[in-house]
PDB file of N, CA and C in Angstrom:
ATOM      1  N   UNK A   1     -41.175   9.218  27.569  1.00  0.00           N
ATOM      2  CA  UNK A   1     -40.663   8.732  26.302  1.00  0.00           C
ATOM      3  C   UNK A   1     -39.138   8.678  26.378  1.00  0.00           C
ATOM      4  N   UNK A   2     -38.515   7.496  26.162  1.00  0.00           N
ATOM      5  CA  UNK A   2     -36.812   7.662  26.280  1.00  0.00           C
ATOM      6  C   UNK A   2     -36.681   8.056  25.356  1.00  0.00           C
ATOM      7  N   UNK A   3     -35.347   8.555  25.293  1.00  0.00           N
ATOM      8  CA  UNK A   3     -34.949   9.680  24.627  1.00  0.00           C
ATOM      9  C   UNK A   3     -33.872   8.877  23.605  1.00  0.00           C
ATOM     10  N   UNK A   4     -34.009   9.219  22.353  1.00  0.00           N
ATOM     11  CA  UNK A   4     -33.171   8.499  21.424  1.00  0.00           C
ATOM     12  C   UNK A   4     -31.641   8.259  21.286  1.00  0.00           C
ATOM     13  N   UNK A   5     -30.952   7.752  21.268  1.00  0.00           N
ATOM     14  CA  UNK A   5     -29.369   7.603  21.227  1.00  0.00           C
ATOM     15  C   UNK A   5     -28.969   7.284  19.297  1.00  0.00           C
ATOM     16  N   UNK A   6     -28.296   8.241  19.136  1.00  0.00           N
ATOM     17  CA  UNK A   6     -27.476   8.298  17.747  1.00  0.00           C
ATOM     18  C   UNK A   6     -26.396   8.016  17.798  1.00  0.00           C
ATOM     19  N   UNK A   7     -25.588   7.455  17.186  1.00  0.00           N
ATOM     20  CA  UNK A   7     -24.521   7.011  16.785  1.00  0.00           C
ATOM     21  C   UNK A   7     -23.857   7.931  16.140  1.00  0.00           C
ATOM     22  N   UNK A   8     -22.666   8.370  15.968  1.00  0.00           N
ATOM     23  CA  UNK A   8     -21.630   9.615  15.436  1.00  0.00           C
ATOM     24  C   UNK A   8     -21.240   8.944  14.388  1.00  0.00           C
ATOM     25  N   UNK A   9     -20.525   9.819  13.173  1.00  0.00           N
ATOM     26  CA  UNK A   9     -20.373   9.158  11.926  1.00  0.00           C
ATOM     27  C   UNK A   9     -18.998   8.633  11.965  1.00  0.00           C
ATOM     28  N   UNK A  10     -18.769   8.886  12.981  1.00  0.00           N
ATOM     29  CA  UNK A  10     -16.826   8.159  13.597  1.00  0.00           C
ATOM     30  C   UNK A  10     -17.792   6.545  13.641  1.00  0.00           C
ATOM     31  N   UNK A  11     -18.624   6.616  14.818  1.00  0.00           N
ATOM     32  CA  UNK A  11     -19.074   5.252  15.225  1.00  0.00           C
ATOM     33  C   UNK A  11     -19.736   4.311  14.189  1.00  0.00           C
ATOM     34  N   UNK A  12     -19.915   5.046  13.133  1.00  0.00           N
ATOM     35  CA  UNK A  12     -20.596   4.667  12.297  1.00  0.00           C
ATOM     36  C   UNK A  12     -19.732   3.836  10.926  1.00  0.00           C
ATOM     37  N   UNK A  13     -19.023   4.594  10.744  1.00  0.00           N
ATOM     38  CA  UNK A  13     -17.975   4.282   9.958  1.00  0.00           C
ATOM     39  C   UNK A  13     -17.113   3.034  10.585  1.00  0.00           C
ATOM     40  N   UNK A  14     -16.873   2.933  11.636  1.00  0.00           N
ATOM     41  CA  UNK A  14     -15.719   2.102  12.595  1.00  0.00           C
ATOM     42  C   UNK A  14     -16.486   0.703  12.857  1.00  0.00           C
ATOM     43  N   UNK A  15     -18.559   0.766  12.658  1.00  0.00           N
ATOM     44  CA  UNK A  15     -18.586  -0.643  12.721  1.00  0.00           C
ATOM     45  C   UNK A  15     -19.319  -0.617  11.415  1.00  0.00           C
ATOM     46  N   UNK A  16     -19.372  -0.413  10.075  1.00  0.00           N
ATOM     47  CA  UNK A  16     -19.493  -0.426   8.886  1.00  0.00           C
ATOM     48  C   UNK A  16     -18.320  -1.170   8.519  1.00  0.00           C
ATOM     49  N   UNK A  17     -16.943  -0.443   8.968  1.00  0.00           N
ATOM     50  CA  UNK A  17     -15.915  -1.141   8.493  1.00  0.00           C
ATOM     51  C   UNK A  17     -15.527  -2.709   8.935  1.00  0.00           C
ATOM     52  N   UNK A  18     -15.905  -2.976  10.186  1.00  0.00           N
ATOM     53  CA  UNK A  18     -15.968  -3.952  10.854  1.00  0.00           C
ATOM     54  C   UNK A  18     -16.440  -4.745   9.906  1.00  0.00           C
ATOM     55  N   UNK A  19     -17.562  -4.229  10.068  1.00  0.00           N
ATOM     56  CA  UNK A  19     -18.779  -5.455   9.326  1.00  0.00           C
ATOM     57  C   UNK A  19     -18.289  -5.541   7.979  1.00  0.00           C
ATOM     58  N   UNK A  20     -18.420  -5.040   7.333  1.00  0.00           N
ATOM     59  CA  UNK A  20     -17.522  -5.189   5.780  1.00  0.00           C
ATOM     60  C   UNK A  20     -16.182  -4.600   5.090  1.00  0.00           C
ATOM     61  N   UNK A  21     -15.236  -5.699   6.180  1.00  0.00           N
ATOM     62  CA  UNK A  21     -13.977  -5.622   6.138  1.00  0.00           C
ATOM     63  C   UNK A  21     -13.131  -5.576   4.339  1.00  0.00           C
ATOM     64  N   UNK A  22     -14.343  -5.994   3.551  1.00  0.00           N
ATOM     65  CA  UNK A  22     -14.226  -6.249   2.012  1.00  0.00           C
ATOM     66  C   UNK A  22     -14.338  -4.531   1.282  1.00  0.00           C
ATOM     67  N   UNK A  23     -14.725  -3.326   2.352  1.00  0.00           N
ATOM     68  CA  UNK A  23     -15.244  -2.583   1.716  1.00  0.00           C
ATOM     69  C   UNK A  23     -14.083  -1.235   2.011  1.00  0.00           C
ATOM     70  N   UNK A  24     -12.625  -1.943   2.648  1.00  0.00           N
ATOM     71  CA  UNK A  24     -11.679  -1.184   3.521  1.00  0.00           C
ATOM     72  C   UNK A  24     -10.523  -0.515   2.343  1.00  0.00           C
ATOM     73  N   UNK A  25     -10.596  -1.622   1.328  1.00  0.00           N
ATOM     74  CA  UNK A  25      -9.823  -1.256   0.018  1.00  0.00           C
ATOM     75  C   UNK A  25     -10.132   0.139  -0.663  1.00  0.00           C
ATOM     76  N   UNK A  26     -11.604   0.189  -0.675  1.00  0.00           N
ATOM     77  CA  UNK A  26     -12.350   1.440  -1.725  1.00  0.00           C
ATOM     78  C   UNK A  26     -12.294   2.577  -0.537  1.00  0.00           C
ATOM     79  N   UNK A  27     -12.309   2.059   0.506  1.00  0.00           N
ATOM     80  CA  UNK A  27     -12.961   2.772   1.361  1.00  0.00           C
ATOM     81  C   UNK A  27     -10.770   4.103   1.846  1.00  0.00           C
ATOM     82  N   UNK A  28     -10.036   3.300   1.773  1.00  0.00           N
ATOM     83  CA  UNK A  28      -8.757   3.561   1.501  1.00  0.00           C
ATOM     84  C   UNK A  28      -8.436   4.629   0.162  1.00  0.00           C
ATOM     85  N   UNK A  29      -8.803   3.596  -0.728  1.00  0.00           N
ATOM     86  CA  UNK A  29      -8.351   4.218  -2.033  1.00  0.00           C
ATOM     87  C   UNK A  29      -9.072   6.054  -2.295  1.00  0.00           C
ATOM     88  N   UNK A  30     -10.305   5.615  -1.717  1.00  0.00           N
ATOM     89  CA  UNK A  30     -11.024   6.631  -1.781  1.00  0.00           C
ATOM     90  C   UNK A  30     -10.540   7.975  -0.964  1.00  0.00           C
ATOM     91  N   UNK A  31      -9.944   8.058   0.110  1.00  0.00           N
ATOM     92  CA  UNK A  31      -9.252   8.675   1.261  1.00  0.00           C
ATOM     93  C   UNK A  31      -8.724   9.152   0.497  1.00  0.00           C
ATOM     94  N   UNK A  32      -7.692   8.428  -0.075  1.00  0.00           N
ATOM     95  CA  UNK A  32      -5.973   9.008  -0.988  1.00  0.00           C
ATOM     96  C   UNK A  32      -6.397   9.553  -1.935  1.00  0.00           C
ATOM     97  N   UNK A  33      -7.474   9.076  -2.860  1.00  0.00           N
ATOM     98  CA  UNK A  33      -7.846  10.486  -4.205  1.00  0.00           C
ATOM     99  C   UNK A  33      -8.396  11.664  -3.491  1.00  0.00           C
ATOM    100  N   UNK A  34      -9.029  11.828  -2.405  1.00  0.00           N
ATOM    101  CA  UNK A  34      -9.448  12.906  -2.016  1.00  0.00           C
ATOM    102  C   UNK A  34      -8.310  13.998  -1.248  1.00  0.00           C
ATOM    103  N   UNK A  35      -7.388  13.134  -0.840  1.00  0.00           N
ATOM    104  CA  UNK A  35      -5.926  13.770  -0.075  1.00  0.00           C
ATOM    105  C   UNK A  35      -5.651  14.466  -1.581  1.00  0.00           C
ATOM    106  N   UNK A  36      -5.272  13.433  -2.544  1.00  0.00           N
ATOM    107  CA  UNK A  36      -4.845  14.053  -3.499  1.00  0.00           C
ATOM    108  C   UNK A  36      -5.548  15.499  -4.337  1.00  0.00           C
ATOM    109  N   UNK A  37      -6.603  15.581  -4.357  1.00  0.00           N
ATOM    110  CA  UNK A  37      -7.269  16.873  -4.693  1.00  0.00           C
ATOM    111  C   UNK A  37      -7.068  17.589  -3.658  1.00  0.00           C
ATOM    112  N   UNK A  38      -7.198  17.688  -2.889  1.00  0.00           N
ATOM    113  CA  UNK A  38      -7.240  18.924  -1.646  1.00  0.00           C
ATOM    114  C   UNK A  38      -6.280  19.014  -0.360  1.00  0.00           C
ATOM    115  N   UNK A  39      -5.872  18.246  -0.794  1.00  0.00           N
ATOM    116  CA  UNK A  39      -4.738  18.342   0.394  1.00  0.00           C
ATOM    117  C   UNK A  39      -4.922  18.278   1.598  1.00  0.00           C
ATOM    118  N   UNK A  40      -5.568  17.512   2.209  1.00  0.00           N
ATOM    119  CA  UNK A  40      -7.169  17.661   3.757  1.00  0.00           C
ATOM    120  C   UNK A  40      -5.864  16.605   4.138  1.00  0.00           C
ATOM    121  N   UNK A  41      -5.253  16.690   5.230  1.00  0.00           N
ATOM    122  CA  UNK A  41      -3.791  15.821   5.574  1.00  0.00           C
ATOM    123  C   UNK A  41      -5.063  15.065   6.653  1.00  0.00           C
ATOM    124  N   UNK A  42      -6.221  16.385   7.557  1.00  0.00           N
ATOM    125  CA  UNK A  42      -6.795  15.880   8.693  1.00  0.00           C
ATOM    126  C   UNK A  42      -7.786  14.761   8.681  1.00  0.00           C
ATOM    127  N   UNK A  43      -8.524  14.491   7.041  1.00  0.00           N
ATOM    128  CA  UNK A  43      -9.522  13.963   6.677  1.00  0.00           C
ATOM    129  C   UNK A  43      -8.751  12.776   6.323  1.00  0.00           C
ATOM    130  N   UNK A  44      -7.178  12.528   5.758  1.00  0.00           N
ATOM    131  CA  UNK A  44      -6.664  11.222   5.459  1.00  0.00           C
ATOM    132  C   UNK A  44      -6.674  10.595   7.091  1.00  0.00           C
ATOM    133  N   UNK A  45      -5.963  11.266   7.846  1.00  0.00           N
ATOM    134  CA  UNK A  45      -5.539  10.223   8.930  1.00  0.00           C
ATOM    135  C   UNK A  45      -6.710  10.327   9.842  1.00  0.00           C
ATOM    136  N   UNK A  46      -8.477  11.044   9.634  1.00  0.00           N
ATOM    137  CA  UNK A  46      -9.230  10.271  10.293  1.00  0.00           C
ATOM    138  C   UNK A  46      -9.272   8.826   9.748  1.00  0.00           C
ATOM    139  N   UNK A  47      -9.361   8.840   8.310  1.00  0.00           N
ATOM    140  CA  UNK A  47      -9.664   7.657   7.378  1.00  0.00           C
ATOM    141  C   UNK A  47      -9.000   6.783   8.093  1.00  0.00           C
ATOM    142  N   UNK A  48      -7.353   6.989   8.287  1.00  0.00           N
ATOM    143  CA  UNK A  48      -6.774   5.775   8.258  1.00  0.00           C
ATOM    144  C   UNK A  48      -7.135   5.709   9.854  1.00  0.00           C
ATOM    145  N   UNK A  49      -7.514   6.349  10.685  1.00  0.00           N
ATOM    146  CA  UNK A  49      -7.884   6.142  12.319  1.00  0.00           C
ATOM    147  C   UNK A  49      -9.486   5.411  12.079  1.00  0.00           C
ATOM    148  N   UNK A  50     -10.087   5.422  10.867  1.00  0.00           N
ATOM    149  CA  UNK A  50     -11.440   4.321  11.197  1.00  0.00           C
ATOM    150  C   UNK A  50     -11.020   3.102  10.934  1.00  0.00           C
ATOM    151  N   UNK A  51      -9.910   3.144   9.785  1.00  0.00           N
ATOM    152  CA  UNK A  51      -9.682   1.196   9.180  1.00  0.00           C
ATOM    153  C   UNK A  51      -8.880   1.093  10.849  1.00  0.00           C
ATOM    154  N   UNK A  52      -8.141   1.527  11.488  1.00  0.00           N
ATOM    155  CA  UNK A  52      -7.584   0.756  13.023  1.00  0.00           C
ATOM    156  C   UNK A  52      -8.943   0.851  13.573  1.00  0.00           C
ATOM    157  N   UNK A  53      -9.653   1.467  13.942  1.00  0.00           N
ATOM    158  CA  UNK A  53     -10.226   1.163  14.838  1.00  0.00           C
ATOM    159  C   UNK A  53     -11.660  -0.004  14.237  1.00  0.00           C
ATOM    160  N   UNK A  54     -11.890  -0.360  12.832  1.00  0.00           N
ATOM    161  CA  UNK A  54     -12.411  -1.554  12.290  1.00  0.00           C
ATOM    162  C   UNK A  54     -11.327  -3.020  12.437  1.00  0.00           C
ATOM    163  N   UNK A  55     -10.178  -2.483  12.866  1.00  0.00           N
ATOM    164  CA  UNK A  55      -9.160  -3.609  12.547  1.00  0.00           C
ATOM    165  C   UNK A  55      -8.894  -4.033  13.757  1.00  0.00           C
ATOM    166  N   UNK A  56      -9.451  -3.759  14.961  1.00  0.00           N
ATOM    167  CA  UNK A  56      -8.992  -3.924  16.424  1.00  0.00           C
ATOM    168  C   UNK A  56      -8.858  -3.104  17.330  1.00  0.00           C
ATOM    169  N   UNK A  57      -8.241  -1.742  16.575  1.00  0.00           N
ATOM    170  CA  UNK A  57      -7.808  -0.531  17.855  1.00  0.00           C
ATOM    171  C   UNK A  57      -6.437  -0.601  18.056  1.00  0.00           C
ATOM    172  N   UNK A  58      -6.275   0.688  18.526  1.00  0.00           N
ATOM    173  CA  UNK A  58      -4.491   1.031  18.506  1.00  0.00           C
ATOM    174  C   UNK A  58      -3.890   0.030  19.442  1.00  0.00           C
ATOM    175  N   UNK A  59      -4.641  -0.692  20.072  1.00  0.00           N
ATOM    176  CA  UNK A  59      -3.495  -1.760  21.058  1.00  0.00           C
ATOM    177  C   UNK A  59      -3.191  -2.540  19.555  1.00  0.00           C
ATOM    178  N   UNK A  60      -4.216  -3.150  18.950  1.00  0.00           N
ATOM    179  CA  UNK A  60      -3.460  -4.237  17.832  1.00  0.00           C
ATOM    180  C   UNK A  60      -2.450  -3.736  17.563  1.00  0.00           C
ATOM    181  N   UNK A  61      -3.098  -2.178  16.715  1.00  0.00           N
ATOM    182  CA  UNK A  61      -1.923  -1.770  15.800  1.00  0.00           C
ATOM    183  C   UNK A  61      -0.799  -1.723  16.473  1.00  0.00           C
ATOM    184  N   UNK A  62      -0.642  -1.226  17.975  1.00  0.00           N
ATOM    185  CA  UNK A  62       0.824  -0.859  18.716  1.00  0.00           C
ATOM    186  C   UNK A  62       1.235  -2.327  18.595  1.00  0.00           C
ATOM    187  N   UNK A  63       0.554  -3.290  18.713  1.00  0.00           N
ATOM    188  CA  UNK A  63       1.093  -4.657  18.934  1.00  0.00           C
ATOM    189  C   UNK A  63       1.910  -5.268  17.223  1.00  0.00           C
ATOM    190  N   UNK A  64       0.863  -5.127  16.277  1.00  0.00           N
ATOM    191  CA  UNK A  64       1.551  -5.773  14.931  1.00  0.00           C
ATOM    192  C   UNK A  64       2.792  -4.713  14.309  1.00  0.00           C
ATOM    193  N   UNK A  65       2.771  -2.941  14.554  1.00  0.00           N
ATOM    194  CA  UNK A  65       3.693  -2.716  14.425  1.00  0.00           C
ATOM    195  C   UNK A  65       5.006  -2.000  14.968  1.00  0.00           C
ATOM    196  N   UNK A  66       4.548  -2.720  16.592  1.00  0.00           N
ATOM    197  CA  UNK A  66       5.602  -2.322  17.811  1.00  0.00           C
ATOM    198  C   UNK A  66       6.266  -0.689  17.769  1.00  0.00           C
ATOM    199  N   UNK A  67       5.310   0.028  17.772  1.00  0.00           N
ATOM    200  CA  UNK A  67       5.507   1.106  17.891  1.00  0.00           C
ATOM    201  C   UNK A  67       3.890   1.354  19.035  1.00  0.00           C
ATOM    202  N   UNK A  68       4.485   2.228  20.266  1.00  0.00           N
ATOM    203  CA  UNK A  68       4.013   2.401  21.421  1.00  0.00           C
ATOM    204  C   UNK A  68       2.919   3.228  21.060  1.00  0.00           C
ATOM    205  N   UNK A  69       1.103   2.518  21.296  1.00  0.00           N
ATOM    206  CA  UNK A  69       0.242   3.071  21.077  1.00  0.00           C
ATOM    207  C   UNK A  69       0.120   4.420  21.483  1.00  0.00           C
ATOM    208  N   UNK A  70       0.597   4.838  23.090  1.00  0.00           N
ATOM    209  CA  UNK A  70       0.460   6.761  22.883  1.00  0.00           C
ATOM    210  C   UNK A  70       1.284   7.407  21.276  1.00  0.00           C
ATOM    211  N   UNK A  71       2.552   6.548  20.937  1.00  0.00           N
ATOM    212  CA  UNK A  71       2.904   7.556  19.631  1.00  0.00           C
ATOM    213  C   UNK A  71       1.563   7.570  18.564  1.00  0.00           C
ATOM    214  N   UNK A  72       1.379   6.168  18.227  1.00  0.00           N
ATOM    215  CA  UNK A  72      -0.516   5.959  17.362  1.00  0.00           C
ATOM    216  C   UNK A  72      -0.981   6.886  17.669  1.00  0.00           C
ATOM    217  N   UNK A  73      -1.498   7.056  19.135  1.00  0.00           N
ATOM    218  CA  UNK A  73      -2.252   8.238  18.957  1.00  0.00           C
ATOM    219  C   UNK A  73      -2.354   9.534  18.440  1.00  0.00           C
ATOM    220  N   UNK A  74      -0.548   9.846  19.063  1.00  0.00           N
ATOM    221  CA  UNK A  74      -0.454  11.331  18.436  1.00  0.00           C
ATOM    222  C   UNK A  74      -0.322  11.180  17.108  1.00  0.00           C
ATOM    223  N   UNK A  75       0.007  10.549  16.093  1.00  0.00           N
ATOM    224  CA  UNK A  75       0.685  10.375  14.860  1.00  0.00           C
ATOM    225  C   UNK A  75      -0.764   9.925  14.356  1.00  0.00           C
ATOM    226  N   UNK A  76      -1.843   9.519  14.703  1.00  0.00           N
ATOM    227  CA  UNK A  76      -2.968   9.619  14.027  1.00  0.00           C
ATOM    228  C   UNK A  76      -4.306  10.204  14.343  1.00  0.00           C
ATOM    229  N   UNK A  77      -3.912  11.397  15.486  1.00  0.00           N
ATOM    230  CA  UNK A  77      -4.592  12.435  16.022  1.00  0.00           C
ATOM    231  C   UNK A  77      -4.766  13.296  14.646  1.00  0.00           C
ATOM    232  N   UNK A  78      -5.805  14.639  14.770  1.00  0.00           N
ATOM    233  CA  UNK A  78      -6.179  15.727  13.579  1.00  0.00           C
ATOM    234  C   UNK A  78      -4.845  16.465  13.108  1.00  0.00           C
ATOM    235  N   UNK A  79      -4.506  16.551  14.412  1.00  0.00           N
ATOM    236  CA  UNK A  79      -3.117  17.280  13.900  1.00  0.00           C
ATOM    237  C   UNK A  79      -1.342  16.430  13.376  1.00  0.00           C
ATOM    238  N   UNK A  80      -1.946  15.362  14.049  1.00  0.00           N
ATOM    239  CA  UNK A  80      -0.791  14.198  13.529  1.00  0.00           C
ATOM    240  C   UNK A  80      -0.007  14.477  12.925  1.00  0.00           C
ATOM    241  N   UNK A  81       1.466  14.072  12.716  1.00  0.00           N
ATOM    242  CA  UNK A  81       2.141  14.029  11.503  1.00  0.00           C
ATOM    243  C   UNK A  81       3.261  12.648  11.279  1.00  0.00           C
ATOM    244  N   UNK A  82       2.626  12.004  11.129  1.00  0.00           N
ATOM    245  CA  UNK A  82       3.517  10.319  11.101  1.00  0.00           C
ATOM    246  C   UNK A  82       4.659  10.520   9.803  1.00  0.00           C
ATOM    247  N   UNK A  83       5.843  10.311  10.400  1.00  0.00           N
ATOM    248  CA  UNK A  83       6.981   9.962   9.328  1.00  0.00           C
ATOM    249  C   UNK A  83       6.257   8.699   8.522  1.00  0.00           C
ATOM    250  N   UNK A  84       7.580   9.044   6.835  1.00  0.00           N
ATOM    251  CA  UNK A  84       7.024   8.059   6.616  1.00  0.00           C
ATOM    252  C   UNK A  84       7.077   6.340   6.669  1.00  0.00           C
ATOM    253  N   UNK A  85       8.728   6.707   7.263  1.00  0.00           N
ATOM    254  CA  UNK A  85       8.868   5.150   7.817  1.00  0.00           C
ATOM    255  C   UNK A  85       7.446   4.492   9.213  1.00  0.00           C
ATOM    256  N   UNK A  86       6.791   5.410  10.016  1.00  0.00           N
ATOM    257  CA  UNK A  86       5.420   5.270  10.785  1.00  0.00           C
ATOM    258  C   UNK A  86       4.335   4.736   9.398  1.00  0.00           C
ATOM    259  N   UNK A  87       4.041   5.443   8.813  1.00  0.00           N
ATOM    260  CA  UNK A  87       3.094   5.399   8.031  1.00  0.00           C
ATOM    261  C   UNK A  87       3.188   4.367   7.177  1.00  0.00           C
ATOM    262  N   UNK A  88       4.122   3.718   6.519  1.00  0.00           N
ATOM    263  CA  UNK A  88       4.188   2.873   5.788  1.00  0.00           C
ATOM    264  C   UNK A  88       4.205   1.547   6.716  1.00  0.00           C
ATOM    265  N   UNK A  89       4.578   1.651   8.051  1.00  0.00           N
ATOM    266  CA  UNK A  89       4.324   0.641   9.213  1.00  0.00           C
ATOM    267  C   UNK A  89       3.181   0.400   9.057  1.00  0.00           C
ATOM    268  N   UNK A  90       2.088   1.288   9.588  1.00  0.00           N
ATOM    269  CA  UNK A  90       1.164   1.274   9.368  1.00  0.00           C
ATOM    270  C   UNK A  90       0.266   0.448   8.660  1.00  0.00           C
ATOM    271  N   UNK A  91       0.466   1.120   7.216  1.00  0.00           N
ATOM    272  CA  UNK A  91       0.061   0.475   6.105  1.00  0.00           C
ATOM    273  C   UNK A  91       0.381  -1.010   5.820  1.00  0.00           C
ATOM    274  N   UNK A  92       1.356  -1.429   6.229  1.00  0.00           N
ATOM    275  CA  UNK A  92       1.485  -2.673   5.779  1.00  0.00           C
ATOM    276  C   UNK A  92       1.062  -3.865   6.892  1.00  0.00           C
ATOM    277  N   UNK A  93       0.787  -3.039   8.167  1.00  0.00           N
ATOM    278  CA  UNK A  93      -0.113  -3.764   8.830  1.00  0.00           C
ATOM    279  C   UNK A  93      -1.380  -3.849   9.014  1.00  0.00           C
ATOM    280  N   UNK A  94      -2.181  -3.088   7.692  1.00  0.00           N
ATOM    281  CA  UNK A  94      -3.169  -3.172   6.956  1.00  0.00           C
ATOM    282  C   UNK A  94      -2.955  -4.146   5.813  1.00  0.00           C
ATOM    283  N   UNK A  95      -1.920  -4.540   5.817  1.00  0.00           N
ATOM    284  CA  UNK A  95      -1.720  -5.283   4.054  1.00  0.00           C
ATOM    285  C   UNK A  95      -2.022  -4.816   3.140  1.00  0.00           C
ATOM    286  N   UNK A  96      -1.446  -3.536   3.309  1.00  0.00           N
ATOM    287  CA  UNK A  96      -1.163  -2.381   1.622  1.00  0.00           C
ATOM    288  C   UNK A  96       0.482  -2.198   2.198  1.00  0.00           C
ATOM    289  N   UNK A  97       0.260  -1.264   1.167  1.00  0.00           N
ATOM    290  CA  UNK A  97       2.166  -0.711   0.517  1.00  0.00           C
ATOM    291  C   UNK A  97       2.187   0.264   0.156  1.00  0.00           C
ATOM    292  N   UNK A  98       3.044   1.828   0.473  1.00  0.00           N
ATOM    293  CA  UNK A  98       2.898   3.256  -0.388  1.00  0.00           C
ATOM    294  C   UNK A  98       3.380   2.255  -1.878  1.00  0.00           C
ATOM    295  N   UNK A  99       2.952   2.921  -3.193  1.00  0.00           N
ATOM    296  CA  UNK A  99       3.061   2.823  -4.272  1.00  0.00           C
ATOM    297  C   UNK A  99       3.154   4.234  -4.553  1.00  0.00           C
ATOM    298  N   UNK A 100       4.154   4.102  -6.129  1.00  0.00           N
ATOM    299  CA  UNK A 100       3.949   5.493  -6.587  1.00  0.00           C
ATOM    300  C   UNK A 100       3.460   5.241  -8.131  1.00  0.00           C
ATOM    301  N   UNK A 101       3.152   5.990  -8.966  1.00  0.00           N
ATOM    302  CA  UNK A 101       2.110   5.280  -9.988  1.00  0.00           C
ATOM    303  C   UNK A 101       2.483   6.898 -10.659  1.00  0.00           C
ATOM    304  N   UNK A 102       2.251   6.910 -11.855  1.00  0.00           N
ATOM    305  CA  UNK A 102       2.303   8.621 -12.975  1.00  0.00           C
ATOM    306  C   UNK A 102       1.420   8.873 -13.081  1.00  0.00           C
ATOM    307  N   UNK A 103       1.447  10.514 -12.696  1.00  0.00           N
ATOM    308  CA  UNK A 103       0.123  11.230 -13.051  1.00  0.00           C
ATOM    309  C   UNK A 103      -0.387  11.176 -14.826  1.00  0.00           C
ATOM    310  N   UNK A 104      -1.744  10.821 -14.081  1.00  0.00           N
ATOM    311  CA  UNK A 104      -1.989  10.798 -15.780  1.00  0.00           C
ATOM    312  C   UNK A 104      -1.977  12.025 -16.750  1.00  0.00           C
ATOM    313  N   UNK A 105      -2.069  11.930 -17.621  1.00  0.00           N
ATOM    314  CA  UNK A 105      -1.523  13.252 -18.464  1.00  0.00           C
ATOM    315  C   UNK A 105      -2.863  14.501 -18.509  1.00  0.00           C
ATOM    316  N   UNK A 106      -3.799  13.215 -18.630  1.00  0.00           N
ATOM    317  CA  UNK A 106      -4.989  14.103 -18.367  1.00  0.00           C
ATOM    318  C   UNK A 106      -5.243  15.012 -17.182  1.00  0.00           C
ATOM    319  N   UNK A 107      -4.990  14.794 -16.137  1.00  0.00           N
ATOM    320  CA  UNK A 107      -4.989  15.318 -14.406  1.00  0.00           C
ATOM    321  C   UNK A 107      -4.265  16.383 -14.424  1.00  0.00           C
ATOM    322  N   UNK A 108      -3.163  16.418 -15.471  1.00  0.00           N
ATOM    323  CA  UNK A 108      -2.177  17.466 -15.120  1.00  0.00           C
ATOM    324  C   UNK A 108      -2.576  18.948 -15.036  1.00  0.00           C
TER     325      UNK A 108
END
């Protein structure tokens, strides 16, 4: 009997995103409210390491925002820590933008 092959929820996520490139917005937004409750720095920049690797892989990204894929790596490794002039690179070679927006009064 061959023996079954599973897919990891990295692999899983990375061609989900592929396939429904429409679903990268929520799938974003969703990342950042959860950063924002808990402070998980490691759980944002897997997030943002599945939309690259749905978007092409760190060669694109090193390519659209000329910053040398070994830095990508480290800067979106678990322990990462991307400035935010990196990060907003990043982002906008996703076609987003940091925004800052007021806490609502209720949240406080």
């Amino acid at each position: 009997m061959a023996e079954r092959k599973y897919r990891t929820f990295d692999k899983y996520m990375e061609d989900h995103l592929k396939k429904n490139p429409d679903r990268i917005d929520g799938f974003l937004q969703t990342a950042l409210e959860e950063y924002e409750k808990n402070q998980d720095e490691t759980a944002l920049l897997l997030a943002l390491r599945h939309v690259v690797k749905a978007k092409g892989g760190m060669m694109a990204l090193a390519e659209k925002t000329n910053i040398p894929r070994e830095s990508l790596y480290r800067m979106l490794a678990l322990s990462g820590n991307p400035t935010l002039k990196n990060l907003q690179r990043i982002l906008r070679s996703f076609g987003y933008t940091l925004a800052f927006k007021p806490l609502d009064m209720v949240s406080r």
